[in-house]
Protein backbone atom coordinates (compact mmCIF):
# COMPACT_ATOMS: atom_id res chain seq x y z
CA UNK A 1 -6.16 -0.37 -24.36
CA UNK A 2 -3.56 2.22 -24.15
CA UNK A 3 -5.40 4.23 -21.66
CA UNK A 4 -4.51 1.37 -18.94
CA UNK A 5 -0.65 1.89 -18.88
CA UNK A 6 0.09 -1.41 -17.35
CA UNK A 7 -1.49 -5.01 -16.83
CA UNK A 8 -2.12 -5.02 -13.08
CA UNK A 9 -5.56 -4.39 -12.06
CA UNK A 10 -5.95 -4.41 -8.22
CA UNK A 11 -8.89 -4.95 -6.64
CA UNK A 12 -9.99 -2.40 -4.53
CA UNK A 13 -12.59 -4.73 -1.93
CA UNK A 14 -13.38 -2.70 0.87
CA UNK A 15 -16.20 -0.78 2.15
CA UNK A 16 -15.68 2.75 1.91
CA UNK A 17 -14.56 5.34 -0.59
CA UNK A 18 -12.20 6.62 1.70
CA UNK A 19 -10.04 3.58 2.29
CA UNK A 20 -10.29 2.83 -2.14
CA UNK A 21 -8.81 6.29 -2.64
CA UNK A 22 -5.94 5.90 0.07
CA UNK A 23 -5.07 2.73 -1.59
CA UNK A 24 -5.19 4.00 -4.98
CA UNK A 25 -3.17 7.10 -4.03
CA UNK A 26 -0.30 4.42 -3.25
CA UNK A 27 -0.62 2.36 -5.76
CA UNK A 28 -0.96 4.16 -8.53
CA UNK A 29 2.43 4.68 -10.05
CA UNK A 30 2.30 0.54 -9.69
CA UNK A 31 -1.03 -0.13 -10.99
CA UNK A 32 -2.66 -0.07 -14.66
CA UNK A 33 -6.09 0.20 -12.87
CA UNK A 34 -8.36 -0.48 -10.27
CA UNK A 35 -11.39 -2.39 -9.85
CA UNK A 36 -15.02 -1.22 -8.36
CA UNK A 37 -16.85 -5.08 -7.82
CA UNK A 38 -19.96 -5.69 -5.73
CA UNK A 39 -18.25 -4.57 -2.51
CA UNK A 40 -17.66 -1.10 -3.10
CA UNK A 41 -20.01 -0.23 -5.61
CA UNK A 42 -22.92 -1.29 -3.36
CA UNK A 43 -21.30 0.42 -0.31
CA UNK A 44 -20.56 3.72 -2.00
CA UNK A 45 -22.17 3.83 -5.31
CA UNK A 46 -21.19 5.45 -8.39
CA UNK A 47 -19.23 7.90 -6.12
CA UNK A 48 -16.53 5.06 -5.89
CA UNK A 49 -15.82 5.19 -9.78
CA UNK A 50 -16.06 9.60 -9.84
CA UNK A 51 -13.57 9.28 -6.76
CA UNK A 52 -11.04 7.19 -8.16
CA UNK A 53 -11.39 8.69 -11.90
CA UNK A 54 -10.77 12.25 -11.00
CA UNK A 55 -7.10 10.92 -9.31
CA UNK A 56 -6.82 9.95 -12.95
CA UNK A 57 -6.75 6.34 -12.05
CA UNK A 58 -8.46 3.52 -15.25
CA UNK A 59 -11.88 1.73 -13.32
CA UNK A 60 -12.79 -1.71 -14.02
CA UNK A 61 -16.37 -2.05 -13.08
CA UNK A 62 -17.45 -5.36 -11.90
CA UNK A 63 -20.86 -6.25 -11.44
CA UNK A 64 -20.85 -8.87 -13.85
CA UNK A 65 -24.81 -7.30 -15.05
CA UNK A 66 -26.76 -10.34 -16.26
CA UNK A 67 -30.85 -9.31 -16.94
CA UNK A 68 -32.63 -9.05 -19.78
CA UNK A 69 -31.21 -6.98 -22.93
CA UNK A 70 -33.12 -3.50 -22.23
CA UNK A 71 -32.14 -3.55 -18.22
CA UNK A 72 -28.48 -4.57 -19.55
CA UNK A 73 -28.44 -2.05 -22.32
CA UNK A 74 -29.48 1.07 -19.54
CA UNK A 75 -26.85 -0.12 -16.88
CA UNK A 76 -23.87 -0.05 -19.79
CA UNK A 77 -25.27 3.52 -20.68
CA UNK A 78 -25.16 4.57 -16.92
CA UNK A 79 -21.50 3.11 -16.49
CA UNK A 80 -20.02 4.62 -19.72
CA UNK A 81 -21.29 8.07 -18.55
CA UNK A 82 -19.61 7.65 -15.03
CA UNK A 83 -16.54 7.20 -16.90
CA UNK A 84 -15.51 3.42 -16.88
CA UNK A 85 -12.82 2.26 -18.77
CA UNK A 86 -13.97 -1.41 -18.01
CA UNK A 87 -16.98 -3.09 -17.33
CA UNK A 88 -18.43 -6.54 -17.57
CA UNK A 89 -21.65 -8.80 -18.21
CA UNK A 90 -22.24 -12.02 -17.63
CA UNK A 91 -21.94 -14.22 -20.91
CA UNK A 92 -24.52 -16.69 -19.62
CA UNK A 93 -26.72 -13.94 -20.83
CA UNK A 94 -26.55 -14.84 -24.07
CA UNK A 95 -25.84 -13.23 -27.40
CA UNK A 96 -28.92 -10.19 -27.33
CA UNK A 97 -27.92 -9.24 -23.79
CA UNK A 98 -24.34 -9.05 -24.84
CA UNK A 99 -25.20 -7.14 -28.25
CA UNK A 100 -27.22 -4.35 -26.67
CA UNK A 101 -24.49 -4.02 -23.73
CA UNK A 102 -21.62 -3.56 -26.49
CA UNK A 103 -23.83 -1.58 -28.57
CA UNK A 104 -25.01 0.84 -25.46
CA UNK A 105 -21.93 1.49 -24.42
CA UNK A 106 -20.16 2.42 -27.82
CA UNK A 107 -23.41 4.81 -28.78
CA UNK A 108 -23.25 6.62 -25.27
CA UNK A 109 -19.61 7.18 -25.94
CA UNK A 110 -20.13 8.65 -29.15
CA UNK A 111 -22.77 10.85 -27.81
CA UNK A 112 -20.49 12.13 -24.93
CA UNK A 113 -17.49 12.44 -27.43
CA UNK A 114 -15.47 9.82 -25.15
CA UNK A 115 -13.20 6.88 -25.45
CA UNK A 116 -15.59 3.36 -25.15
CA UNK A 117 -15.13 1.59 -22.86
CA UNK A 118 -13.85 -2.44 -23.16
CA UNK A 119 -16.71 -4.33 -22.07
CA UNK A 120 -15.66 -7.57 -21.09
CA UNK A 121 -17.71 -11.07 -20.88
CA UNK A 122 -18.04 -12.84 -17.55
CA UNK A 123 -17.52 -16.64 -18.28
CA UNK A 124 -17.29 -19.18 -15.45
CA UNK A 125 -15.89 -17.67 -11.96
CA UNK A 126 -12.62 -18.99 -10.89
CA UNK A 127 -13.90 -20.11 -7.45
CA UNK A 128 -15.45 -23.12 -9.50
CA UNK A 129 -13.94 -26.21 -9.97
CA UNK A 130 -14.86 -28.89 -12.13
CA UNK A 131 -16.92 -30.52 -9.67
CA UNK A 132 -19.18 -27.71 -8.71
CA UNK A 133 -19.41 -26.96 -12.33
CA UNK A 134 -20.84 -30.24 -13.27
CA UNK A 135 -22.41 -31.63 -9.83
CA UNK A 136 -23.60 -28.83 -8.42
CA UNK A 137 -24.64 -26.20 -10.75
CA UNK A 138 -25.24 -29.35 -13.57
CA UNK A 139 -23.80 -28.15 -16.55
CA UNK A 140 -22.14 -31.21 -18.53
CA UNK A 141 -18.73 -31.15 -19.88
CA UNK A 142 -15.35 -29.44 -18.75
CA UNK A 143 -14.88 -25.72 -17.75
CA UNK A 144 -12.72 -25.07 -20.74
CA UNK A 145 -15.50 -26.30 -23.43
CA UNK A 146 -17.90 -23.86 -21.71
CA UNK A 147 -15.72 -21.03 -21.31
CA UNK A 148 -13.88 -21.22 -24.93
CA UNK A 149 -17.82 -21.68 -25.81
CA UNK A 150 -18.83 -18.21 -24.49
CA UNK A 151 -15.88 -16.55 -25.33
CA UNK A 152 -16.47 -17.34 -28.99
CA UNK A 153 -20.49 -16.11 -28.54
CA UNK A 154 -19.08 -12.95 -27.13
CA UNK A 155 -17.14 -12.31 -30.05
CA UNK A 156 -19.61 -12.93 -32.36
CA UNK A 157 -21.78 -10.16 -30.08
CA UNK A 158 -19.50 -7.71 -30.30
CA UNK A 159 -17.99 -8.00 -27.18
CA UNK A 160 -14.13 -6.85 -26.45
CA UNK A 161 -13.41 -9.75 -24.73
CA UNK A 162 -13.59 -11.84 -21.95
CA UNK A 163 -12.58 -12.84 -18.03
CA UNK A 164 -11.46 -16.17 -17.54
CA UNK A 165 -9.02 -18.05 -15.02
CA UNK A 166 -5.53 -18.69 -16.49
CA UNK A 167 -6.44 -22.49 -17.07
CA UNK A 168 -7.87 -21.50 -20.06
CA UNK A 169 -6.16 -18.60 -21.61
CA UNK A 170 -4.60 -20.65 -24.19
CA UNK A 171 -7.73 -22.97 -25.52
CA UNK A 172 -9.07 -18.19 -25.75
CA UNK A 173 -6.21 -17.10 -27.86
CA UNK A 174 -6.97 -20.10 -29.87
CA UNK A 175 -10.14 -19.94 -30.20
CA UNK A 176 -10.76 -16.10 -30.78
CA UNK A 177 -7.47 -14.49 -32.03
CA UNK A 178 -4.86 -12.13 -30.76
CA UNK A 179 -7.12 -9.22 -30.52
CA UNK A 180 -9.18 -10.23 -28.29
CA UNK A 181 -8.64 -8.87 -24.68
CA UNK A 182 -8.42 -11.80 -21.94
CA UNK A 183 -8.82 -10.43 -18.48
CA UNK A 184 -7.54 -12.94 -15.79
CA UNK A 185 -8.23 -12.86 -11.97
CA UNK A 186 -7.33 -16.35 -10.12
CA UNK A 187 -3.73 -15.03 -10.16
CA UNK A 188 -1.63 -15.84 -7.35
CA UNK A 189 2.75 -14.96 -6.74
CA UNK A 190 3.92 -18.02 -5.38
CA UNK A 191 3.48 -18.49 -2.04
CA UNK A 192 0.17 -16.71 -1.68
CA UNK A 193 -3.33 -18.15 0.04
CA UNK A 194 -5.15 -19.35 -3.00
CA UNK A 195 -8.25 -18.04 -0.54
CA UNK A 196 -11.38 -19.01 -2.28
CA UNK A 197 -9.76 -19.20 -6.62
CA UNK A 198 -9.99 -22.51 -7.36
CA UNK A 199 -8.27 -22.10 -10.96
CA UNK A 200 -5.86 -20.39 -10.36
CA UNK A 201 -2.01 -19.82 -11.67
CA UNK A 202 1.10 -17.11 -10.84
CA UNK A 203 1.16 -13.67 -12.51
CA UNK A 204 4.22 -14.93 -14.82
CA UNK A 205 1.96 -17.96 -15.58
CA UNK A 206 -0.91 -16.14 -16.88
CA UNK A 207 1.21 -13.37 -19.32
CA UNK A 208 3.20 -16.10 -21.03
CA UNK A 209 -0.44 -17.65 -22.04
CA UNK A 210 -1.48 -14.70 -23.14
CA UNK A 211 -3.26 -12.87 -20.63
CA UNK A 212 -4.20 -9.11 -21.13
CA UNK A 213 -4.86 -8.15 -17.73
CA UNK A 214 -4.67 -9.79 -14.29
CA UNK A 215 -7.04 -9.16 -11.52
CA UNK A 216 -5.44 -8.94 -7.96
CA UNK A 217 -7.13 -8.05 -5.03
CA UNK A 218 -5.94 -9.64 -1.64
CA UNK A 219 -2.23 -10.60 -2.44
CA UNK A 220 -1.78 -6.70 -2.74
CA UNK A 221 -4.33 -5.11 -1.09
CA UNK A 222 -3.55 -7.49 2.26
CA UNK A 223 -0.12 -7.21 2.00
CA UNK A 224 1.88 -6.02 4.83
CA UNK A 225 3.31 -3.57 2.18
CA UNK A 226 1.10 -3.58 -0.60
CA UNK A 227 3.04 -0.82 -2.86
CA UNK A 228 6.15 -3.27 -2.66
CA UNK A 229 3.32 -6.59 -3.58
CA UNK A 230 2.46 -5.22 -7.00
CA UNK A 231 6.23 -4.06 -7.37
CA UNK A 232 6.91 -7.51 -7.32
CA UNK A 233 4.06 -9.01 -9.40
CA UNK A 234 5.00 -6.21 -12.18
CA UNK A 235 8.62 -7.61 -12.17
CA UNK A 236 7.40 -10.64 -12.11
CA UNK A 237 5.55 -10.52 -15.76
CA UNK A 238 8.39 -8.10 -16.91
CA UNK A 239 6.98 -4.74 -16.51
């Protein structure tokens, strides 16, 4: 993990290359690293990730890959050799998705003679709530039995770790150790639009749990001065 130098990750959600890079040249000296999701990476492409990596700035690619273990395996191979330092699958995959992901990665690595990157499991999206989760997409029992579920199945795969909302960062650590990198988006300073999180705590919040990493996109991103926004949320969790 000591190639991210801090644990802000902002989310870079907007449309063009162009407009990542400006905000990244900003941010920067503020920012441990800086995500690619669905947005971006299916605007610009892979182009996105070589853009922001050669102004020597960490990429989290999101795109949460969920297909079957061969299709999962070749995208983790693809993304290692564009140079992520993060990238995630979806845990409802299941445990021979998540082994040939960890596995692809690592071996592409080693044949490029570069550092692995973390790959990270998925487990239930902060813009659920409790309701959705059991009504809607009908999936008995509470968020945190799932999630502490999934995070303890990507363990056992081989997985670095996992994302989860802050609400259950604690029942993680317990469940899988020290070691084991949580990545947390759902975090909100006090006083921002929750927008669409639905789990969701303050930067401060999520560290003391235990948190990793926090994922924040809009808070900084739509700030009127976004450079001074992740100032703040960095003082905030002591860094």
């Amino acid at each position: 993990m000591s190639f991210i130098k801090n644990p802000l990750i902002v989310a870079l959600d907007v449309d063009t290359v162009d407009e990542a890079v400006s905000l990244a040249g900003a941010l920067a000296p503020s920012t441990g690293a800086f995500k690619v999701g669905m947005q971006l990476f299916n605007s610009a492409g892979p182009e996105a990730v070589r853009r922001l990596i050669e102004k020597n700035a960490p990429v989290f690619v999101d795109l949460k890959l969920h297909d079957i273990p061969n299709t999962v395996a070749g995208a983790a191979r693809a993304l290692t050799r564009h140079g992520a330092a993060i990238f995630n699958v979806h845990a409802a995959g299941g445990r021979v998705m998540m082994q040939e992901a960890a596995r692809a990665a690592r071996d592409e690595a080693a044949k490029a003679g570069i550092k692995p990157p973390l790959v990270i499991a998925v487990t239930v999206l902060t813009s659920i709530d409790e309701g959705m989760f059991n009504q809607e997409l009908g999936i008995p029992g509470t968020i945190e039995e799932r999630v502490v579920a999934w995070a303890r199945l990507a363990k056992e795969a081989g997985m670095d770790g996992v994302v989860a909302s802050p609400k259950e960062i604690a029942a993680i650590r317990g469940a899988c150790g020290n070691n084991f990198v949580i990545i947390t988006p759902g975090v909100r300073p006090a006083g921002a639009a929750a927008n669409d999180q639905k789990r969701t705590m303050t930067p401060g919040e999520a560290v003391k749990l235990g948190a990793d990493y926090l994922v924040v996109g809009r808070p900084v991103t739509a700030a009127p001065d976004p450079v001074a926004a992740a100032k703040a949320i960095l003082q905030e969790i002591g860094v």
